[in-house]
Protein backbone atom coordinates (compact mmCIF):
# COMPACT_ATOMS: atom_id res chain seq x y z
CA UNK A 1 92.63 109.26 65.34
CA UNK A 2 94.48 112.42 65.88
CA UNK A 3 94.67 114.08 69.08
CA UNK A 4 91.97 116.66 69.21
CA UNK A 5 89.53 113.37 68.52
CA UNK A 6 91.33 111.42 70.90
CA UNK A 7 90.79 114.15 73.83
CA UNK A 8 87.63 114.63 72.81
CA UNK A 9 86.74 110.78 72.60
CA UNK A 10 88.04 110.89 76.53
CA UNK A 11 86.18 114.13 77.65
CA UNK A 12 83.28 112.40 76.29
CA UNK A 13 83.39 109.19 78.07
CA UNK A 14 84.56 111.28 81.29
CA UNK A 15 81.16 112.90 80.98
CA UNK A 16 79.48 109.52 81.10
CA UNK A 17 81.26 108.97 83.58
CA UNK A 18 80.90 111.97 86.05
CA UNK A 19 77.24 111.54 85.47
CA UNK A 20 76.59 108.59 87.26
CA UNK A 21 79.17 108.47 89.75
CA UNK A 22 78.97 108.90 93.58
CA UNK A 23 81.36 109.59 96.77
CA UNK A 24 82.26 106.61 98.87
CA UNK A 25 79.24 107.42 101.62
CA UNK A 26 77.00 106.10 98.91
CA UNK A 27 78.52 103.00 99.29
CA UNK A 28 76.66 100.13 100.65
CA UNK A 29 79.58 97.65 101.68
CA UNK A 30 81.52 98.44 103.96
CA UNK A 31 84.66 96.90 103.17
CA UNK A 32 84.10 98.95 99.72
CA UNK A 33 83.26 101.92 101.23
CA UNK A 34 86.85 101.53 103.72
CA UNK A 35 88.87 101.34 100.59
CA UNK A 36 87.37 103.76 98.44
CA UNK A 37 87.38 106.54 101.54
CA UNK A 38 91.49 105.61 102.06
CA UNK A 39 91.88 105.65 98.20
CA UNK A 40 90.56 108.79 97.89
CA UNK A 41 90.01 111.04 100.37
CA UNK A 42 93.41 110.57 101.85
CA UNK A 43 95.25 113.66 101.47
CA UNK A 44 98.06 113.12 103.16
CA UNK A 45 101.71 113.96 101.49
CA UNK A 46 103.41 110.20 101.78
CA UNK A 47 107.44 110.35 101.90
CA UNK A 48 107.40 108.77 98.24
CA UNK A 49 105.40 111.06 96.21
CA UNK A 50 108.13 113.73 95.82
CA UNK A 51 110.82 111.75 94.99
CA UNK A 52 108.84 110.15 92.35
CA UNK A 53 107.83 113.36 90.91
CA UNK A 54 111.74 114.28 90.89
CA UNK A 55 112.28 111.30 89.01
CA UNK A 56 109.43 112.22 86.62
CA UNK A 57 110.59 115.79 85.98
CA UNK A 58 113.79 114.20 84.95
CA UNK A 59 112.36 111.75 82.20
CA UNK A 60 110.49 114.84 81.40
CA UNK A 61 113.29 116.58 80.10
CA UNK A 62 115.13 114.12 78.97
CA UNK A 63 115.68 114.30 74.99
CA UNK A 64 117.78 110.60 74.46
CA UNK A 65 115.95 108.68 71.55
CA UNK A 66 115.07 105.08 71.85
CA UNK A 67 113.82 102.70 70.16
CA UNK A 68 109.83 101.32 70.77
CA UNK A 69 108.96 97.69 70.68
CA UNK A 70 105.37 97.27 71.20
CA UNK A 71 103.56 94.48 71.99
CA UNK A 72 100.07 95.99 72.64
CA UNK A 73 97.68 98.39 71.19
CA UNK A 74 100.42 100.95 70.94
CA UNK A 75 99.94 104.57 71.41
CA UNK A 76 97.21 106.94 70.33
CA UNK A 77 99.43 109.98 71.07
CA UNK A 78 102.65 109.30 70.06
CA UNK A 79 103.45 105.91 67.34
CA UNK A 80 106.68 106.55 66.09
CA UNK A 81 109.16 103.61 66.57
CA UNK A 82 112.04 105.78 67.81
CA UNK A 83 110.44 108.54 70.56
CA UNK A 84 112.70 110.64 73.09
CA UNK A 85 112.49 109.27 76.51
CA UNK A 86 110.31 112.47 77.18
CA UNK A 87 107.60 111.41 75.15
CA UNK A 88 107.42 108.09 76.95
CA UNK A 89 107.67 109.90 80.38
CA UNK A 90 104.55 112.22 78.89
CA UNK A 91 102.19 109.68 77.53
CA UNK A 92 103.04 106.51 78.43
CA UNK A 93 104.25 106.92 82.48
CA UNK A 94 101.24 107.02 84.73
CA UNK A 95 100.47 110.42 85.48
CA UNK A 96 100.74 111.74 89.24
CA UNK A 97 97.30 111.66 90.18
CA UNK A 98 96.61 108.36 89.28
CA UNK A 99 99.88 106.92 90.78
CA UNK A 100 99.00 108.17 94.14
CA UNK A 101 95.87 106.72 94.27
CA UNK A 102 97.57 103.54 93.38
CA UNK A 103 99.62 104.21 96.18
CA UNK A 104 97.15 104.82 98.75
CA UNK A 105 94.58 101.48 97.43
CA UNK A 106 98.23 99.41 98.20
CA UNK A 107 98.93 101.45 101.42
CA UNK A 108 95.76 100.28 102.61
CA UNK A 109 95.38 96.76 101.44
CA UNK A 110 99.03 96.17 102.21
CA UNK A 111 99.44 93.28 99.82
CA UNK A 112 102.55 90.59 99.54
CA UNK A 113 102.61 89.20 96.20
CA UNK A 114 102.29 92.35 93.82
CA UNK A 115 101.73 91.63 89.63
CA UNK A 116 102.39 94.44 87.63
CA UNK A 117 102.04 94.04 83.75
CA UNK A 118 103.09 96.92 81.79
CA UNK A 119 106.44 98.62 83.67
CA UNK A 120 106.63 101.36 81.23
CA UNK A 121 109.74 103.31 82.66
CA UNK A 122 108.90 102.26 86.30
CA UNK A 123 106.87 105.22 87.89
CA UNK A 124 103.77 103.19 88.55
CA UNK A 125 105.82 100.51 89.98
CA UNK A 126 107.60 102.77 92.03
CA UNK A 127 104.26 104.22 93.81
CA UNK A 128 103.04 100.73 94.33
CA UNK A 129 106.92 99.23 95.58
CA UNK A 130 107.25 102.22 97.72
CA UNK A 131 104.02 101.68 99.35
CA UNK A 132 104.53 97.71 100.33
CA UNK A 133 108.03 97.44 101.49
CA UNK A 134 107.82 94.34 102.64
CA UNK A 135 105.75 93.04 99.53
CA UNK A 136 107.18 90.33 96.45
CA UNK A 137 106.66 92.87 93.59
CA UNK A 138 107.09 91.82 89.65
CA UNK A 139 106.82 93.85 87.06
CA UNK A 140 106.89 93.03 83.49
CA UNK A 141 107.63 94.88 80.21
CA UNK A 142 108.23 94.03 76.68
CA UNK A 143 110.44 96.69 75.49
CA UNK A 144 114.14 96.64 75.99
CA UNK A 145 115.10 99.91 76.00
CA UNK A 146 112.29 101.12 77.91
CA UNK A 147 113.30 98.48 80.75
CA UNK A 148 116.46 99.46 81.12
CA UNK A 149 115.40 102.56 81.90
CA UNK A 150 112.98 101.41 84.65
CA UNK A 151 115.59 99.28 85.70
CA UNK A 152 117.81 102.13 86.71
CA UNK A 153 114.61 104.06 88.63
CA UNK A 154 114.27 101.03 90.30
CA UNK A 155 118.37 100.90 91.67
CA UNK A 156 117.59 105.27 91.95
CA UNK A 157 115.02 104.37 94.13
CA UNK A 158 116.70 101.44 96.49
CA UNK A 159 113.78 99.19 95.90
CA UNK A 160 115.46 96.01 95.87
CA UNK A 161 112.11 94.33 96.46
CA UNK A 162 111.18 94.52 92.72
CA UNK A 163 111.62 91.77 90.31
CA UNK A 164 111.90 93.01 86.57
CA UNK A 165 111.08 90.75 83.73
CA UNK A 166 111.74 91.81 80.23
CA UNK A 167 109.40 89.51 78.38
CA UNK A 168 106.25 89.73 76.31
CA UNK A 169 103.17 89.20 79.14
CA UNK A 170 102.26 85.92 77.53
CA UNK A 171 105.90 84.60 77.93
CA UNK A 172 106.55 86.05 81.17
CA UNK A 173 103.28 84.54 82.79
CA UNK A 174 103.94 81.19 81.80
CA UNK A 175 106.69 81.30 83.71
CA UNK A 176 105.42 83.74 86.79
CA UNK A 177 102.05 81.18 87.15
CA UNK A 178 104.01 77.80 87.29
CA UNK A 179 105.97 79.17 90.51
CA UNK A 180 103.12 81.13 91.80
CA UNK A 181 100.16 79.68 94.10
CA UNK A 182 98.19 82.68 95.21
CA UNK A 183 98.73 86.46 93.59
CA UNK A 184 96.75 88.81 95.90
CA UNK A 185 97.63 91.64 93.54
CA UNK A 186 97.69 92.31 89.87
CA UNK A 187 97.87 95.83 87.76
CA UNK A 188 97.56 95.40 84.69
CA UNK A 189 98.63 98.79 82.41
CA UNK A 190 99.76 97.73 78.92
CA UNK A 191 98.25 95.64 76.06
CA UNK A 192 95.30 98.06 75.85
CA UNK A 193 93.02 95.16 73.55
CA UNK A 194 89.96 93.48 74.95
CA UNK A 195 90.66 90.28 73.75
CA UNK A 196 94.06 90.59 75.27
CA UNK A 197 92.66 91.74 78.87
CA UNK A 198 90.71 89.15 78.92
CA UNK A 199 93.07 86.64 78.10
CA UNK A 200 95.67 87.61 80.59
CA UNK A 201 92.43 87.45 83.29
CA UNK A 202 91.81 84.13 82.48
CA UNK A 203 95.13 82.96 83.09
CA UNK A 204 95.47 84.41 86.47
CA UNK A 205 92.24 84.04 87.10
CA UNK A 206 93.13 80.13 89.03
CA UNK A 207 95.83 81.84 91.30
CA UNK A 208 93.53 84.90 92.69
CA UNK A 209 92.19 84.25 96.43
CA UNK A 210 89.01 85.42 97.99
CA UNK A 211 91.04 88.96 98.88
CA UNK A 212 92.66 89.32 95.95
CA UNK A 213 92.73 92.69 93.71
CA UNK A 214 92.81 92.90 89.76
CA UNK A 215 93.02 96.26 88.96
CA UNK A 216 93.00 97.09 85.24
CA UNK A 217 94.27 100.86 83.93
CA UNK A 218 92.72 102.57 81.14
CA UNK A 219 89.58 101.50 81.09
CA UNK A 220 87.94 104.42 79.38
CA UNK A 221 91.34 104.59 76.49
CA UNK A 222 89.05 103.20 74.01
CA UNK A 223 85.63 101.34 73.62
CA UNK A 224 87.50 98.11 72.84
CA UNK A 225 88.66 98.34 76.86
CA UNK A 226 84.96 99.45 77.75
CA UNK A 227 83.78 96.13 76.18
CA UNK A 228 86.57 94.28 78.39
CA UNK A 229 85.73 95.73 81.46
CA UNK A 230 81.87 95.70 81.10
CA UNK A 231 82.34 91.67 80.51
CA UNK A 232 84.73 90.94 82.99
CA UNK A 233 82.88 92.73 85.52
CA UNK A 234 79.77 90.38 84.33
CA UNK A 235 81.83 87.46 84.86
CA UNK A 236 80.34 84.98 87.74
CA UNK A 237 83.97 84.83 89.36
CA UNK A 238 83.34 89.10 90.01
CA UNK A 239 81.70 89.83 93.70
CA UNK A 240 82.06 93.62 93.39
CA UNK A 241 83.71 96.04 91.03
CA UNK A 242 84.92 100.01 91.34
CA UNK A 243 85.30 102.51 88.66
CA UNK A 244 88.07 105.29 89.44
CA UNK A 245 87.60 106.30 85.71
CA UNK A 246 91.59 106.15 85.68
CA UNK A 247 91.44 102.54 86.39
CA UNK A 248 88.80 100.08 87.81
CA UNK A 249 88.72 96.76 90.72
CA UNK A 250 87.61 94.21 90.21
CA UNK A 251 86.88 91.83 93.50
CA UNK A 252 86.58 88.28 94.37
CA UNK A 253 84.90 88.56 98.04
CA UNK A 254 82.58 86.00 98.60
CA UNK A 255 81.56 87.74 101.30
CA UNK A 256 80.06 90.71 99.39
CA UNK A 257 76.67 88.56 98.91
CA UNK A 258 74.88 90.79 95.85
CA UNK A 259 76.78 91.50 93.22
CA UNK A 260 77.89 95.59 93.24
CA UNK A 261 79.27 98.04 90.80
CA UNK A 262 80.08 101.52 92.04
CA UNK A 263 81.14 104.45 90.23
CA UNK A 264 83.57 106.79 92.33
CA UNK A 265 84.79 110.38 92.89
CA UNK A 266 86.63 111.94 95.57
CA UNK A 267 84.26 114.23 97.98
CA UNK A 268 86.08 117.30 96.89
CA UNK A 269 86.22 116.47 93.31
CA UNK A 270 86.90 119.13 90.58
CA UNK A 271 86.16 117.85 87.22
CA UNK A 272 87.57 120.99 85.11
CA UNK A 273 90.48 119.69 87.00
CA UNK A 274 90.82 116.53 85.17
CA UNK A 275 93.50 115.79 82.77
CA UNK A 276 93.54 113.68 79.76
CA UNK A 277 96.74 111.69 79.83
CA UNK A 278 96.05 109.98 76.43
CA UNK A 279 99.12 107.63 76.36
C-alpha cells in the first residue's frame, strides 16, 4: 500500500465514521455519557501536556538511526529495519490529540493497575502515567532500541511509577498475569492483527473486574482491526462499547443492562481538522 492509498483508505473509513456518530448528550447511560463528556469536551490545558509536547518536538528532530524489531503488523508508513528516531516519533508515537484524550478518560476514571502494550518511545505512557500518579503502570515493548529510548522519557519525566518490560506481549503477559489478580486498565497500541487482539483479550480477559477498561488503539488502521473490534465488541463478556475513531472501550459493567455501542465526537468537532497519523 503506498501512502496516498493508505490516507485515503483512512479518510474513507473516517467518513464512515463521521456519518453515524453522535455527541455525548445522545448518550443514554449515564455513566457513558460522564466519561465521554470528561473525555472530550474537557478543554482544559493539564500541567503535562506541554512538557510532553517538548519531549515530542525533540524526537521530532532527532536524526540518530536505530534499528526496528517488530513483532506486530509493522508499519504502513515507514518499514525499513533501520529508521531515524524521527520517523518513529512521526508515525509510530501517538499523536497529541489522541494522547490527551487518553489523558483525560484516565484523569477521570483514576485507575490503579494501568496495562499498556505497545510503549513505542513512551509518549502515550507518559499522558496516561502523568495522569494517575498514584497508579501501578506497566508498559511493554518488544524493541530494544526503541525501549531504551522510552526508558530515558520515562527518568526525563520523573515518573518512577512506571514499570518497563522489554519483552514480546506474549512473553511479558505470562509473566504480568501470574502476579496479577485484577487489571482495571489495559491499552493496547501495538500488534495491529486481529487474530493477535484477540488473543491478547482472551488472556486478560479472567483478570478484568466489573469497572475495568480495555481500550484498544487503531481501530480503523486496517479492516483486519475492524474485524477485531466488531467481534470483540459482540462478545457476551462486552456490556457497552465507545468508538473515539482514534481508539475504542470496551466495558464490562454489569450494570449497563442492554447491550450499547456509541459512536462519538466532541460537540465542537471539526472534521477538516482531522489528521491521519498512519503509523
Amino acid at each position: 500500500m503506498t501512502r496516498l492509498s493508505v490516507r485515503f483508505f483512512l479518510f474513507k473509513n473516517f467518513i464512515k465514521f463521521y456519518s453515524k456518530a453522535t455527541t455525548y448528550s445522545r448518550v443514554s447511560s449515564p455513566y457513558l455519557s460522564g466519561l465521554a463528556k470528561n473525555v472530550l469536551e474537557d478543554d482544559r490545558n493539564f500541567y503535562a501536556y506541554p512538557i510532553i509536547q517538548h519531549l515530542r518536538a525533540e524526537l521530532l528532530q532527532n536524526n540518530k538511526r536505530i534499528e526496528i524489531t517488530d513483532f506486530g503488523a509493522g508499519s504502513k508508513a515507514d518499514a525499513q529495519s533501520i529508521r531515524p528516531i524521527k520517523s518513529v516519533a512521526r508515525h509510530s508515537a501517538i499523536d497529541a490529540r489522541t494522547g490527551k484524550m487518553l489523558f483525560r478518560l484516565v484523569n477521570w476514571r483514576k485507575p490503579r493497575n494501568i496495562l499498556e502494550l505497545g510503549t513505542s518511545l513512551g509518549l502515550s505512557t507518559l499522558y496516561q502515567a502523568s495522569a494517575a500518579l498514584n497508579a501501578k503502570v506497566t508498559t511493554v515493548e518488544g524493541c530494544p532500541p526503541i525501549a531504551r529510548i522510552a526508558r530515558e522519557n520515562f527518568r526525563r519525566m520523573g515518573l518512577s511509577t512506571i514499570n518497563q518490560i522489554n519483552a514480546t506481549f506474549q512473553d511479558a503477559l505470562t509473566k504480568i498475569l501470574h502476579k496479577t489478580q485484577i487489571i482495571d486498565y489495559v491499552f493496547l497500541d501495538g500488534d495491529h492483527r486481529a487474530g493477535a487482539s484477540i488473543r491478547y483479550f482472551e488472556q486478560i480477559l479472567p483478570h478484568l473486574g466489573n469497572d475495568s477498561l480495555f481500550i484498544i488503539a487503531d481501530i480503523y488502521w486496517s479492516e483486519e482491526m475492524q474485524m477485531a473490534w466488531h467481534q470483540l465488541k459482540q462478545r457476551p463478556e462486552i456490556t457497552a462499547s465507545v468508538d473515539f475513531y482514534d481508539f475504542g472501550i470496551l466495558f464490562f459493567r454489569k450494570e449497563e443492562k442492554q447491550k450499547k455501542h456509541f459512536q462519538l465526537v466532541p460537540s465542537s468537532w471539526k472534521p477538516w481538522k482531522v489528521g491521519f497519523n498512519h503509523r
